[in-house]
PDB file of N, CA and C in Angstrom:
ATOM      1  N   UNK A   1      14.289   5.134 -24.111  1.00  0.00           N
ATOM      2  CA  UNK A   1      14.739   3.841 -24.564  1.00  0.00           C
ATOM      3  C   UNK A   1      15.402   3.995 -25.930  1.00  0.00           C
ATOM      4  N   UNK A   2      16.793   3.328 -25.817  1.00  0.00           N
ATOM      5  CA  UNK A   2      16.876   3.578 -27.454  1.00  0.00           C
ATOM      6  C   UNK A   2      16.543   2.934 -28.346  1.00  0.00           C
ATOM      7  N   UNK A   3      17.203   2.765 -29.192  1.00  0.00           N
ATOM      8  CA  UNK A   3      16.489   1.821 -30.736  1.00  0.00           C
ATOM      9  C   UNK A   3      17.496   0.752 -30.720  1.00  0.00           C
ATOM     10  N   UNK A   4      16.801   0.021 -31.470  1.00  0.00           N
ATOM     11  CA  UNK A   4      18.099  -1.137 -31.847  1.00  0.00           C
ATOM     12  C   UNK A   4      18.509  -1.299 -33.142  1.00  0.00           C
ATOM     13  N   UNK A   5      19.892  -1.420 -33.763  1.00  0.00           N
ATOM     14  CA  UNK A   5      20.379  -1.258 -34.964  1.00  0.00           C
ATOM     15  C   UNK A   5      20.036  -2.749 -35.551  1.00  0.00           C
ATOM     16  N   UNK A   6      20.035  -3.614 -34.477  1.00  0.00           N
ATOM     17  CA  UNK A   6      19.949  -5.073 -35.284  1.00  0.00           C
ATOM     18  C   UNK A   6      19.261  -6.387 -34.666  1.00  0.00           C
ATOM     19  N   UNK A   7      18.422  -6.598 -34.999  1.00  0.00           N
ATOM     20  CA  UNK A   7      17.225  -8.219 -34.382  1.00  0.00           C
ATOM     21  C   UNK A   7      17.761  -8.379 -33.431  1.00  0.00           C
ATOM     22  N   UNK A   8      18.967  -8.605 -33.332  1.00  0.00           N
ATOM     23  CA  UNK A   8      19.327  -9.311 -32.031  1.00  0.00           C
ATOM     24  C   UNK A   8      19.496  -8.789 -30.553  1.00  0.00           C
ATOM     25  N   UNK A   9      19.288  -7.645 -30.469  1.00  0.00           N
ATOM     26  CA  UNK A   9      19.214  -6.237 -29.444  1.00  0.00           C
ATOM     27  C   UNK A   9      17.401  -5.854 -29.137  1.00  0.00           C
ATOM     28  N   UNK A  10      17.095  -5.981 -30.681  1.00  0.00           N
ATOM     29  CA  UNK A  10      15.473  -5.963 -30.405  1.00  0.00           C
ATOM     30  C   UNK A  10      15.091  -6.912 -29.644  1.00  0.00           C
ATOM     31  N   UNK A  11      15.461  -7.828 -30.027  1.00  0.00           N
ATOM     32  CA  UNK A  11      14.037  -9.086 -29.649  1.00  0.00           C
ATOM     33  C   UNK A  11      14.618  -9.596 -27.889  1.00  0.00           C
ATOM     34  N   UNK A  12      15.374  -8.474 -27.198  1.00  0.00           N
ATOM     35  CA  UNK A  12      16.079  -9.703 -26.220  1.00  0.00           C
ATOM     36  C   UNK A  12      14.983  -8.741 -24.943  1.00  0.00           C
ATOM     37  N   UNK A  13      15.182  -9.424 -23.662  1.00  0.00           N
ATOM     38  CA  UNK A  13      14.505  -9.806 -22.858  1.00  0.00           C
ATOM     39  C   UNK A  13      14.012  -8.144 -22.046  1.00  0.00           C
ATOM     40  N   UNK A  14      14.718  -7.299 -21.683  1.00  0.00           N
ATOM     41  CA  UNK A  14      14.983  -5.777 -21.746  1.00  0.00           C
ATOM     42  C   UNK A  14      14.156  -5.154 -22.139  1.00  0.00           C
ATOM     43  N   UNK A  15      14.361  -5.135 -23.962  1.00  0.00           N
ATOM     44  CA  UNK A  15      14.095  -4.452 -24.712  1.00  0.00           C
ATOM     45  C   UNK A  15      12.424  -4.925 -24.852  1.00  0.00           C
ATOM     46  N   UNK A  16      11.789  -5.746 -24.686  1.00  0.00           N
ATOM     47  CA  UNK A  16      10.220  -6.064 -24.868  1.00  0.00           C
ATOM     48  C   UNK A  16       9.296  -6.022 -24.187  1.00  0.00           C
ATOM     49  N   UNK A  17      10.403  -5.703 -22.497  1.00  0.00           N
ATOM     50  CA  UNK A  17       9.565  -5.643 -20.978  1.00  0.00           C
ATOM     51  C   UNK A  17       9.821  -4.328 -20.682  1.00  0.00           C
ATOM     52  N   UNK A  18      10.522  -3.396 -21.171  1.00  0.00           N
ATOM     53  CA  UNK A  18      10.797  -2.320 -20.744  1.00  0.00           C
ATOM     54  C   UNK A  18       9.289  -1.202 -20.586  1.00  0.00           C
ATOM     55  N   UNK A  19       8.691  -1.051 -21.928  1.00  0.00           N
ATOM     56  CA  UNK A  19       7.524  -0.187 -22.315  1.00  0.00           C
ATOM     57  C   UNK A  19       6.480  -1.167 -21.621  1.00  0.00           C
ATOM     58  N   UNK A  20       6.203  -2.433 -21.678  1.00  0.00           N
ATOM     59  CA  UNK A  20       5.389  -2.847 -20.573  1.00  0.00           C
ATOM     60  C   UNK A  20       5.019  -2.570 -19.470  1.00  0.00           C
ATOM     61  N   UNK A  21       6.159  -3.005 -18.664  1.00  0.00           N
ATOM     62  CA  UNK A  21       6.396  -2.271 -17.413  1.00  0.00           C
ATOM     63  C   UNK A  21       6.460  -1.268 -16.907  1.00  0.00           C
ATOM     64  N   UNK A  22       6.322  -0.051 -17.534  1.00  0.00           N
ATOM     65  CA  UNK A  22       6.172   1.122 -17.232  1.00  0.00           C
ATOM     66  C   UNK A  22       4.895   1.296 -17.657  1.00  0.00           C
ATOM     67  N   UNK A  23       3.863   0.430 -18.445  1.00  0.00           N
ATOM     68  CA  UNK A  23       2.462   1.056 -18.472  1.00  0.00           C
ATOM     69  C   UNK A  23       1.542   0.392 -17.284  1.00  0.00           C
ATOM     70  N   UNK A  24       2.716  -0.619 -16.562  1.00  0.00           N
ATOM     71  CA  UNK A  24       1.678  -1.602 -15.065  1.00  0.00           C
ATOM     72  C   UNK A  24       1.445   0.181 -14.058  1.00  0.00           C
ATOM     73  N   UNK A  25       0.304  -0.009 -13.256  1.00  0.00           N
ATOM     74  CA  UNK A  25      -0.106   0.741 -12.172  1.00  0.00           C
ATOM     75  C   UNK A  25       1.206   0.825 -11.526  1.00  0.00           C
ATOM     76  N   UNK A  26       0.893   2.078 -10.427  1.00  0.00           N
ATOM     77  CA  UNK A  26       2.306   1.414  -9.285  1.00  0.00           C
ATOM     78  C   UNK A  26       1.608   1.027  -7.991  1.00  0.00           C
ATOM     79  N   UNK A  27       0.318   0.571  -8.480  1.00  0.00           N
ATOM     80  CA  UNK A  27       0.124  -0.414  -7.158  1.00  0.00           C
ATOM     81  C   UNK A  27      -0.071  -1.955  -7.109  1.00  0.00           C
ATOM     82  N   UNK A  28       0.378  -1.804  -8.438  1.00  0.00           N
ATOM     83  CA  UNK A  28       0.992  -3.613  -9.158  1.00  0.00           C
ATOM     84  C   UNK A  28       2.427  -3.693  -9.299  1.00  0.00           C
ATOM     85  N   UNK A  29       3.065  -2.570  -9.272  1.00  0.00           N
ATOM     86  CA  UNK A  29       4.655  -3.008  -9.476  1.00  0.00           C
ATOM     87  C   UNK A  29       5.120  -3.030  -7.756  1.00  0.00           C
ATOM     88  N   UNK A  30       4.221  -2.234  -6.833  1.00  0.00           N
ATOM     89  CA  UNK A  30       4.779  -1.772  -5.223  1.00  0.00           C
ATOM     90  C   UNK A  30       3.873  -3.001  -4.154  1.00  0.00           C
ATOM     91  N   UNK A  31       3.586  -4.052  -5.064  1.00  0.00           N
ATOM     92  CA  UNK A  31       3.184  -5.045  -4.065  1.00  0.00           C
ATOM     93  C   UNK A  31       3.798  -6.053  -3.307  1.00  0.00           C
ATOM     94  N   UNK A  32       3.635  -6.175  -2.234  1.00  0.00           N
ATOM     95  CA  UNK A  32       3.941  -6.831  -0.987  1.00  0.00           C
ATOM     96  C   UNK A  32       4.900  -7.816  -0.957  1.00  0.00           C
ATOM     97  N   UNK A  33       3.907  -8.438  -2.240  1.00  0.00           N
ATOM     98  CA  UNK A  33       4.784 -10.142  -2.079  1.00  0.00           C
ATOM     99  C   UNK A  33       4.539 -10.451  -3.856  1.00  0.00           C
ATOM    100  N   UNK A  34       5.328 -11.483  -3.617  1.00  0.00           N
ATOM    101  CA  UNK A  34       5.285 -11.775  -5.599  1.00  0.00           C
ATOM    102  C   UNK A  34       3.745 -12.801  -5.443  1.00  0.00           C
ATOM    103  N   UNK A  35       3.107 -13.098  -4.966  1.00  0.00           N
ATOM    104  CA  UNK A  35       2.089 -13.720  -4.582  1.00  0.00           C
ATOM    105  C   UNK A  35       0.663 -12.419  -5.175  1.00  0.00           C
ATOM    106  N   UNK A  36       0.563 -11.190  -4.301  1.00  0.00           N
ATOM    107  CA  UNK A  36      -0.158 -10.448  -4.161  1.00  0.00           C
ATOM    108  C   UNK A  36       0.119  -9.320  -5.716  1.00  0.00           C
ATOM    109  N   UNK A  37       1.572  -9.720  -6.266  1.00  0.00           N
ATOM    110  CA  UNK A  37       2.005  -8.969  -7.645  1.00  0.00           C
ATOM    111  C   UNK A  37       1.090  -9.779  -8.779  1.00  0.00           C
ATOM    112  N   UNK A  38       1.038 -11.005  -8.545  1.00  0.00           N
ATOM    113  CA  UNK A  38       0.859 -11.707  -9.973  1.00  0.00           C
ATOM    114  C   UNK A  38      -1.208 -11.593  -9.654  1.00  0.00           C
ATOM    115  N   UNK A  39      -1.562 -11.427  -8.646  1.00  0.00           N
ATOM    116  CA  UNK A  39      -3.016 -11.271  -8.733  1.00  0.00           C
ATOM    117  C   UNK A  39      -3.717 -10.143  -9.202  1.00  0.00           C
ATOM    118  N   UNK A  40      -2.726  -8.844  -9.034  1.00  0.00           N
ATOM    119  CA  UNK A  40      -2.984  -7.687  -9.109  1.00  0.00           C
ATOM    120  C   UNK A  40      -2.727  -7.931 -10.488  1.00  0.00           C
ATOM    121  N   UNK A  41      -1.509  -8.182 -11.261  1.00  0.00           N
ATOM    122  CA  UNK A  41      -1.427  -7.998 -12.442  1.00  0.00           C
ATOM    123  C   UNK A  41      -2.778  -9.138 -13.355  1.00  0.00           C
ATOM    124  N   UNK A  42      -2.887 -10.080 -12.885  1.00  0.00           N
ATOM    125  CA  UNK A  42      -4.023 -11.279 -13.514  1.00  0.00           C
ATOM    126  C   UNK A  42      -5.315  -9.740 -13.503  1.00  0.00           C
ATOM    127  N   UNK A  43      -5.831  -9.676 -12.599  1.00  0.00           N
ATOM    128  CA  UNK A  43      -6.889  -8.838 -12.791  1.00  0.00           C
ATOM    129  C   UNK A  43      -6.921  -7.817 -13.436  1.00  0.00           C
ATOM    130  N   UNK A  44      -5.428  -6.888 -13.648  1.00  0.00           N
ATOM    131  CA  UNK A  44      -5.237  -5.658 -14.829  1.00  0.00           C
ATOM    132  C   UNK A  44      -5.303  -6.432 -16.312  1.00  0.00           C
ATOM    133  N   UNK A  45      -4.633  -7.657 -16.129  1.00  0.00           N
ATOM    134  CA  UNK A  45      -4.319  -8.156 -17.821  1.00  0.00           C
ATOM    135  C   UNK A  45      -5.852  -8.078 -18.426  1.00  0.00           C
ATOM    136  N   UNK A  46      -6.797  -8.936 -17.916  1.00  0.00           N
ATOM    137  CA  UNK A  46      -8.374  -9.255 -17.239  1.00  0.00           C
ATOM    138  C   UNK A  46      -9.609  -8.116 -18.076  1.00  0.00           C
ATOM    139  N   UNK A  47      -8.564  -6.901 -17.899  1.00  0.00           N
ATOM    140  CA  UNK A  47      -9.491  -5.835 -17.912  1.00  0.00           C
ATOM    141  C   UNK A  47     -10.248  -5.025 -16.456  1.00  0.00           C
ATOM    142  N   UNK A  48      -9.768  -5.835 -15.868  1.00  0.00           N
ATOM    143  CA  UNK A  48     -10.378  -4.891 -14.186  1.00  0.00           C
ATOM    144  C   UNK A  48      -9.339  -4.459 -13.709  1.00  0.00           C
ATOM    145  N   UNK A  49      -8.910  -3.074 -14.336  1.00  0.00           N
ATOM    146  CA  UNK A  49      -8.201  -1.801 -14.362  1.00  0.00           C
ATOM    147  C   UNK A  49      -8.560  -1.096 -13.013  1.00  0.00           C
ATOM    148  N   UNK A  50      -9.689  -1.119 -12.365  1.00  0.00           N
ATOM    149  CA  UNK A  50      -9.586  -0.909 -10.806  1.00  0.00           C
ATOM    150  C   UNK A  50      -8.756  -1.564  -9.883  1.00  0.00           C
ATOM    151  N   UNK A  51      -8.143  -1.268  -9.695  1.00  0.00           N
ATOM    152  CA  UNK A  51      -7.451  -1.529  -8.510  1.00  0.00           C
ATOM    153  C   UNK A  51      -7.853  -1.445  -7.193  1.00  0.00           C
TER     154      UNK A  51
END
């Protein structure tokens, strides 16, 4: 990822979900339905890191 020279490159939508999203499981990003995504992720946010 690169850097950003100026606020306005930092703070945008990309740049704040990027390192997120790559620390979700991939059996929260490879789910079924956006239904079965947002439960999996509720229970990681949660602290129940089992999957």
């Amino acid at each position: 990822m690169r850097q950003c020279v100026k606020d306005v490159r930092k703070y945008n939508f990309p740049h704040r979900t990027v390192v997120k999203w790559n620390a979700l499981d991939n059996g929260i990003v490879a789910a079924h339905s956006l239904h079965n995504f947002k439960e999996k992720l509720d229970k990681w946010r949660h602290g129940d890191r089992t999957l």
